[in-house]
Structure formats: C-alpha cells, structure tokens
C-alpha atoms as a PDB file:
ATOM      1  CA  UNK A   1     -72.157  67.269 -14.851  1.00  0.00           C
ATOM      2  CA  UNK A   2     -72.782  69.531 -12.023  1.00  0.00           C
ATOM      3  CA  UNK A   3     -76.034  70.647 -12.727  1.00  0.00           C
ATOM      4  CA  UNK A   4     -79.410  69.466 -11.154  1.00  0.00           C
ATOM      5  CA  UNK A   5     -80.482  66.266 -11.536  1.00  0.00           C
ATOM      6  CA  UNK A   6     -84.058  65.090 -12.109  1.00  0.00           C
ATOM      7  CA  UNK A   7     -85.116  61.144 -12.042  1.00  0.00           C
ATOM      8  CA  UNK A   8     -87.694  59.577 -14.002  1.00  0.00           C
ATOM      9  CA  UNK A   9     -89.029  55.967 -14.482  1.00  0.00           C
ATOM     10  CA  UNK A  10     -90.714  53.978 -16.839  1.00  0.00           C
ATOM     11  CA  UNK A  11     -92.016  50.732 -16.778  1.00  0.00           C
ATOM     12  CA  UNK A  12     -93.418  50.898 -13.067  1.00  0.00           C
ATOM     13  CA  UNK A  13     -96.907  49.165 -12.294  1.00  0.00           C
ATOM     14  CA  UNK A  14     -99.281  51.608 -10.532  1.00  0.00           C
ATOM     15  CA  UNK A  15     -97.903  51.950  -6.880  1.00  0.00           C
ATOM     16  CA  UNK A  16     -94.624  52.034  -8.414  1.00  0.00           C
ATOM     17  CA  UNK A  17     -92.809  55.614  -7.949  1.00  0.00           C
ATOM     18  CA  UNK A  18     -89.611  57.334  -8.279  1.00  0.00           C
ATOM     19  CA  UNK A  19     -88.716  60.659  -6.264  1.00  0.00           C
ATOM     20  CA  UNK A  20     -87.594  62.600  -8.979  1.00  0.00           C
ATOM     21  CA  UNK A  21     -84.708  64.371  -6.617  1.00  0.00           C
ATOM     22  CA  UNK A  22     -83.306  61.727  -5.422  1.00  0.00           C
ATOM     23  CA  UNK A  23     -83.917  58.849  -7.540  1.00  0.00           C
ATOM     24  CA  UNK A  24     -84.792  56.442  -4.690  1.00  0.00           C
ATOM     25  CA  UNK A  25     -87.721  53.937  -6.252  1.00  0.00           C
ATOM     26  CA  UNK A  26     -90.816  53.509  -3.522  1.00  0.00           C
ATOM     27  CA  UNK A  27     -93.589  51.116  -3.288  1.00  0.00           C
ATOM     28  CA  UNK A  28     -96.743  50.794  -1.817  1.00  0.00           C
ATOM     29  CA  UNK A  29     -98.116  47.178   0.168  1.00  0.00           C
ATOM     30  CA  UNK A  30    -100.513  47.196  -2.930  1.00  0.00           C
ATOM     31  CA  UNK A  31     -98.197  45.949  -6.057  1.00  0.00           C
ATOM     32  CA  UNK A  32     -98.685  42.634  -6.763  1.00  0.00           C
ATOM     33  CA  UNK A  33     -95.903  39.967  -6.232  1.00  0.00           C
ATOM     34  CA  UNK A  34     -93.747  39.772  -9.436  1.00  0.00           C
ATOM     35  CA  UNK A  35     -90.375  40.848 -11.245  1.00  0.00           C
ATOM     36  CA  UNK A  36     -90.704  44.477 -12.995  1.00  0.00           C
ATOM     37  CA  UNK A  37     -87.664  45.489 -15.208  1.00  0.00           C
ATOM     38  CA  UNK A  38     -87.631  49.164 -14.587  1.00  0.00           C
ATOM     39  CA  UNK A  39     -85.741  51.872 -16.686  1.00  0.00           C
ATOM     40  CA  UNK A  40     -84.352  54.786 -14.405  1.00  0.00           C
ATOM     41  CA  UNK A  41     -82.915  58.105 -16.312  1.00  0.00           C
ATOM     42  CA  UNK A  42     -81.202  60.612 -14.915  1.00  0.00           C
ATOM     43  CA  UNK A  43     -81.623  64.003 -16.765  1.00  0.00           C
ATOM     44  CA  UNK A  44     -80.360  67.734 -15.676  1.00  0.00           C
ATOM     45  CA  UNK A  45     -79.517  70.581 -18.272  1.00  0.00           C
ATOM     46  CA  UNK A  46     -77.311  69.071 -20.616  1.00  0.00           C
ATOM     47  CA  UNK A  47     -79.995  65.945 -21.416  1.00  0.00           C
ATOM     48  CA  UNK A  48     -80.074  62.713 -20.349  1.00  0.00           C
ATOM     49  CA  UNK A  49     -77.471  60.019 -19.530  1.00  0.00           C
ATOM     50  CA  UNK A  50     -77.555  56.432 -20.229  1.00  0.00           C
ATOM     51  CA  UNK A  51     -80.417  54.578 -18.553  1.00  0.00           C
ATOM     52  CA  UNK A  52     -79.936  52.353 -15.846  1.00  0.00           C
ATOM     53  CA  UNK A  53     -82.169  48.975 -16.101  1.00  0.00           C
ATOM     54  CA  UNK A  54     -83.326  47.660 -12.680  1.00  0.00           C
ATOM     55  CA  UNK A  55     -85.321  45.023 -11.876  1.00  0.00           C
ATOM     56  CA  UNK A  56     -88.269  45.097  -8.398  1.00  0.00           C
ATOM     57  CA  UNK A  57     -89.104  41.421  -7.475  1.00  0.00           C
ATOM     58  CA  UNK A  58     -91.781  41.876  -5.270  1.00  0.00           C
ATOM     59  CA  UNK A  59     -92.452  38.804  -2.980  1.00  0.00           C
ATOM     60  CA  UNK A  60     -95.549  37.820  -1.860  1.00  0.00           C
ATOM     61  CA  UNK A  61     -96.445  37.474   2.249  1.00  0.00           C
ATOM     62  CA  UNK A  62     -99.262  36.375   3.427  1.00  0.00           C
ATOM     63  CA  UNK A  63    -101.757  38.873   4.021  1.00  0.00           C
ATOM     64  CA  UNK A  64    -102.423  40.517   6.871  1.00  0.00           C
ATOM     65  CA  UNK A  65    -104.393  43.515   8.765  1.00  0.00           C
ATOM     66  CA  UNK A  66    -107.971  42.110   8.219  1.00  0.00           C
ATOM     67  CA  UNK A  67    -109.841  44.824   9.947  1.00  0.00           C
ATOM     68  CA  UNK A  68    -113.935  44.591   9.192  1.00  0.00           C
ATOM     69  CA  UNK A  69    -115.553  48.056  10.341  1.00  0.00           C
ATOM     70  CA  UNK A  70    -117.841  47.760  11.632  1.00  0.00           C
ATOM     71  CA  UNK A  71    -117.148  44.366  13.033  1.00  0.00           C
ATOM     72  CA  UNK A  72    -120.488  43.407  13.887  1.00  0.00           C
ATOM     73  CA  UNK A  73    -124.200  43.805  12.771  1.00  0.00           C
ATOM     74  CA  UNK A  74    -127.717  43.318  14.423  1.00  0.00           C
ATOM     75  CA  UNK A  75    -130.283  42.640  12.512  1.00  0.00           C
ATOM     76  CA  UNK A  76    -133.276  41.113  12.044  1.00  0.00           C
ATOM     77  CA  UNK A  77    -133.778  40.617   7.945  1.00  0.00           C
ATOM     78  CA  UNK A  78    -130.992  39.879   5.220  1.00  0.00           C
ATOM     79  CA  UNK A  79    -128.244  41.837   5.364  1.00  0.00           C
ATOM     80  CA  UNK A  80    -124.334  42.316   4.399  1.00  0.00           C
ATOM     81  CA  UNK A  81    -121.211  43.631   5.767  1.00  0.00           C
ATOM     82  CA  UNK A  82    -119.277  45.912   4.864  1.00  0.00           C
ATOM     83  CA  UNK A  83    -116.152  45.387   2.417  1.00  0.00           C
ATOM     84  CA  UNK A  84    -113.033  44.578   4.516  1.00  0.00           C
ATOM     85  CA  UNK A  85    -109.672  46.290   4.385  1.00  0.00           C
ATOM     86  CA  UNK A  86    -106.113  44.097   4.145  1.00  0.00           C
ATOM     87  CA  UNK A  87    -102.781  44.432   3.193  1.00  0.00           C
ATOM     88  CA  UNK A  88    -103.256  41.663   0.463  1.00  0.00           C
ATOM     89  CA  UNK A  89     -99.360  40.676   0.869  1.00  0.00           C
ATOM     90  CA  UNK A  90     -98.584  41.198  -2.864  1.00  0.00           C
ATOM     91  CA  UNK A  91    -101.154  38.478  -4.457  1.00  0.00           C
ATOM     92  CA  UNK A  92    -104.753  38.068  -4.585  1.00  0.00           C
ATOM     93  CA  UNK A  93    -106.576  37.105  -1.796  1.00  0.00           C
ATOM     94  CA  UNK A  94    -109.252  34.987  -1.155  1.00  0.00           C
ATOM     95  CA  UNK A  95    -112.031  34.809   1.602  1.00  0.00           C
ATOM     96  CA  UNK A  96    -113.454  32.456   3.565  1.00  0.00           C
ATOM     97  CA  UNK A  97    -115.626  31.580   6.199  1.00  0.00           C
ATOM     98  CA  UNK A  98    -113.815  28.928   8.542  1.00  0.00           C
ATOM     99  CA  UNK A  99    -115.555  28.510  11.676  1.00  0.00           C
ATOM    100  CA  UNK A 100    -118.428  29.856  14.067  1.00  0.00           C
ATOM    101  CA  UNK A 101    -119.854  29.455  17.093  1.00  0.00           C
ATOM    102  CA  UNK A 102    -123.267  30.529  17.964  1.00  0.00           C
ATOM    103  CA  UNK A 103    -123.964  32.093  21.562  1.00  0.00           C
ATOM    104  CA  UNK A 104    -120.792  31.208  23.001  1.00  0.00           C
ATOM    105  CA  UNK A 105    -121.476  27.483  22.139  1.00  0.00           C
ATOM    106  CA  UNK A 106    -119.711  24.848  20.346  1.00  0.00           C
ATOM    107  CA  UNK A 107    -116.862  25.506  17.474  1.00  0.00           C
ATOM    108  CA  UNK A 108    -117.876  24.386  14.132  1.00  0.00           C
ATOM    109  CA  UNK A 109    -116.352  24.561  10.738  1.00  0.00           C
ATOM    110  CA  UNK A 110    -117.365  26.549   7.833  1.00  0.00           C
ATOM    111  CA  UNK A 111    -120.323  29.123   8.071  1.00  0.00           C
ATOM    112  CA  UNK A 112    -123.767  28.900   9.394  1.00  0.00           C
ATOM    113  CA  UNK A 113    -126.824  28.415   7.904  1.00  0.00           C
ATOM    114  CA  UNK A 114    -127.497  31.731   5.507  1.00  0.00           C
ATOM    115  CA  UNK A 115    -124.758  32.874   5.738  1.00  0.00           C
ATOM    116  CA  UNK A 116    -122.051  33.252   2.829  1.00  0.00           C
ATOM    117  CA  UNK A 117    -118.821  35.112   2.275  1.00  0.00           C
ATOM    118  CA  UNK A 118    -117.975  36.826  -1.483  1.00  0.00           C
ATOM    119  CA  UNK A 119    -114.854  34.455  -1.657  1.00  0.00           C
ATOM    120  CA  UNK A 120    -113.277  37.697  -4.101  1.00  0.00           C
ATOM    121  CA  UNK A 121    -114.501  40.691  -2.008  1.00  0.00           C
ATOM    122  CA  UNK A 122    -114.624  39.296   1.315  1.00  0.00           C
ATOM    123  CA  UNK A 123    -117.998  40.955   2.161  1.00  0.00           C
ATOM    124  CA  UNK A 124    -120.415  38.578   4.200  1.00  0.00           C
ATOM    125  CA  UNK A 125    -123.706  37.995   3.577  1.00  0.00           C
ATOM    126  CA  UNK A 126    -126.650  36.957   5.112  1.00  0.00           C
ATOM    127  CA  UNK A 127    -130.296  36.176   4.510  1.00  0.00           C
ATOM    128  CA  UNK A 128    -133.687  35.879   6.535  1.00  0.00           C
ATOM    129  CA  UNK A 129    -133.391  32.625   6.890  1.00  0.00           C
ATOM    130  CA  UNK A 130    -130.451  32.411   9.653  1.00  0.00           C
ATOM    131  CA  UNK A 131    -131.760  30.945  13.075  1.00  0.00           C
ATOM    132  CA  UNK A 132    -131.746  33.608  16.132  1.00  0.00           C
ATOM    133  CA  UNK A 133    -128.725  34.484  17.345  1.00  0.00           C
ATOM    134  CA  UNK A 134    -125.103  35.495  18.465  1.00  0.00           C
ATOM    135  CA  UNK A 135    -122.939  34.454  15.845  1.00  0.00           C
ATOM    136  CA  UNK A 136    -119.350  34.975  15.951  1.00  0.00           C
ATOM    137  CA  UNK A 137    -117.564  34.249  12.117  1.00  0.00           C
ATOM    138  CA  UNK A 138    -113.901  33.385  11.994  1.00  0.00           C
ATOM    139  CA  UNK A 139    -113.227  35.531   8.555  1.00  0.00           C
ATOM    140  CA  UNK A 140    -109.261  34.064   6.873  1.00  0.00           C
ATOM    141  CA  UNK A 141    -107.965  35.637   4.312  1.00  0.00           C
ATOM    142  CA  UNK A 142    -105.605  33.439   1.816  1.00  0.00           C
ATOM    143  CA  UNK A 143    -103.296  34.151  -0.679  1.00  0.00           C
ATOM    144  CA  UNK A 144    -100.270  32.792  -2.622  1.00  0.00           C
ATOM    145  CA  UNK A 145     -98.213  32.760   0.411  1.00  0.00           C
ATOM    146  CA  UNK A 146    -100.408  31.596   2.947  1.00  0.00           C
ATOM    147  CA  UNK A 147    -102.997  32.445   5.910  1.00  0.00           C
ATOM    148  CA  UNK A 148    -103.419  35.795   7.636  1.00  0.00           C
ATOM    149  CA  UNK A 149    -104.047  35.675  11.404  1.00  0.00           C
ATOM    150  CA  UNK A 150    -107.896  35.966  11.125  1.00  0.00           C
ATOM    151  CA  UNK A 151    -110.801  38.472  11.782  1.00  0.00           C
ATOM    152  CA  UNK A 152    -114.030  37.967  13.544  1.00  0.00           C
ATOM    153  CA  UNK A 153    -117.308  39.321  12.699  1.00  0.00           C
ATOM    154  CA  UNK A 154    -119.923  39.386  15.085  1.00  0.00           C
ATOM    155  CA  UNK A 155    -123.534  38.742  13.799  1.00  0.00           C
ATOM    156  CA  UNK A 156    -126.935  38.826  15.979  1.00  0.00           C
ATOM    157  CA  UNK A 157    -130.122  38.222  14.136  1.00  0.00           C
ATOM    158  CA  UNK A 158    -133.067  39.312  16.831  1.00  0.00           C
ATOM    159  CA  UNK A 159    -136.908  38.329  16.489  1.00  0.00           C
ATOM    160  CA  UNK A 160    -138.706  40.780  14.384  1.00  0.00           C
END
C-alpha cells in the first residue's frame, strides 16, 4: 500500500521473535524442539492485511558446549560445583557422571565414591567422605538426540 510496514507475531514460545521492520522470524539455541504454528501480520497506516500462518519445527541436536567454570575445585570438606552452561540442542538434557580416573590411574565407569551429579542441573557434588585425591570426572550431557562431546571436571580433595 506504500506506506510503512510494521510486523508482529503471535503465538511464538519465549526465544521466539519477529523484527518488526522486516518481518524476518529469529530464534535463539534455547527453544525447545517442536512445531509452533505462528501467525505473522503485517500492519502500516491503512490497518492490517490478512495474516500469514507459518509453522517453526525446531529439531533437536544433541547438545553441545559443556563448559564448567571453574573446571576444577580443591578442597578438603564437602563441596559442589558450580552450575554448567550448554547449548541444550532444543530438548532437555540430562547429566551424568560416566567415568573417572583418580591420579592419572586407571579408567573406571561411573563416579567415585561421594561423589554425585544433579542428573537435572548438572551441578556435581561431593561429600567428606571421598578418598584423597586427583580426580578427573568425565561430565556427558544427553538429550533427545543424543551425546554431547563431554566435559571434564577436575576434583582434588587434600588432607585437612
């Protein structure tokens, strides 16, 4: 109609945006995999047009970017990590602890003794019981779509 046009949406999940000069729809890494019918309307002086229906399938990845910071902790008493960051790949993600070895020694599955990973948050934890140590955690991360490459987290519990 020759005047200005501003774009709007509806429908969008948080993460979900429009630019309103434009109309080209954006997402962040952070939507969750699924199909979102979207309703796009083009307005300018004279009111709106028709609305276009669009559907975003999102499809999950497996995640990736597992970055603990700090990656390591000495300690001598129970203790926790911090909260890790990941691109979660579009699904939930779960956390586990898959291997270790303990001053440079031996591979071994799952976690040492005392030590436990919040399966939702991914945050390790550790009590006062753990042996004396260099302890080097393989952290995965899991979702929908699969394994991320892991992260390690490096754990020394000294004498007290």
């Amino acid at each position: 109609g020759g005047a200005a046009v501003t774009y709007t949406i509806s429908g969008n999940p948080s993460g979900v945006t429009i630019d309103a000069s434009t109309g080209i729809i954006s997402w962040t890494d952070k939507v969750l995999a699924g199909t979102y019918p979207l309703t796009i309307t083009a307005t300018n002086s004279a009111g709106a047009g028709n609305p276009v229906f669009y559907i975003l399938t999102i499809n999950a990845i497996a995640p990736k970017d597992l970055v603990y910071n700090p990656n390591n902790a000495t300690t001598t008493t129970t203790g926790s990590s911090a909260t890790p960051s990941i691109n979660n790949g579009g699904a939930f993600v779960t956390y586990a602890i898959s291997s270790f070895t303990k001053d440079e020694g031996t591979f071994t599955s799952g976690s040492p003794t005392g030590v436990s990973i919040n399966a939702t948050t991914g945050q390790i934890l550790w009590t006062d019981g753990v042996a004396v140590g260099t302890y080097k955690l393989t952290i995965t991360a899991t979702n929908s779509a699969g394994a991320g490459t892991p992260a390690v987290y490096t754990l020394t519990i000294t004498s007290p």
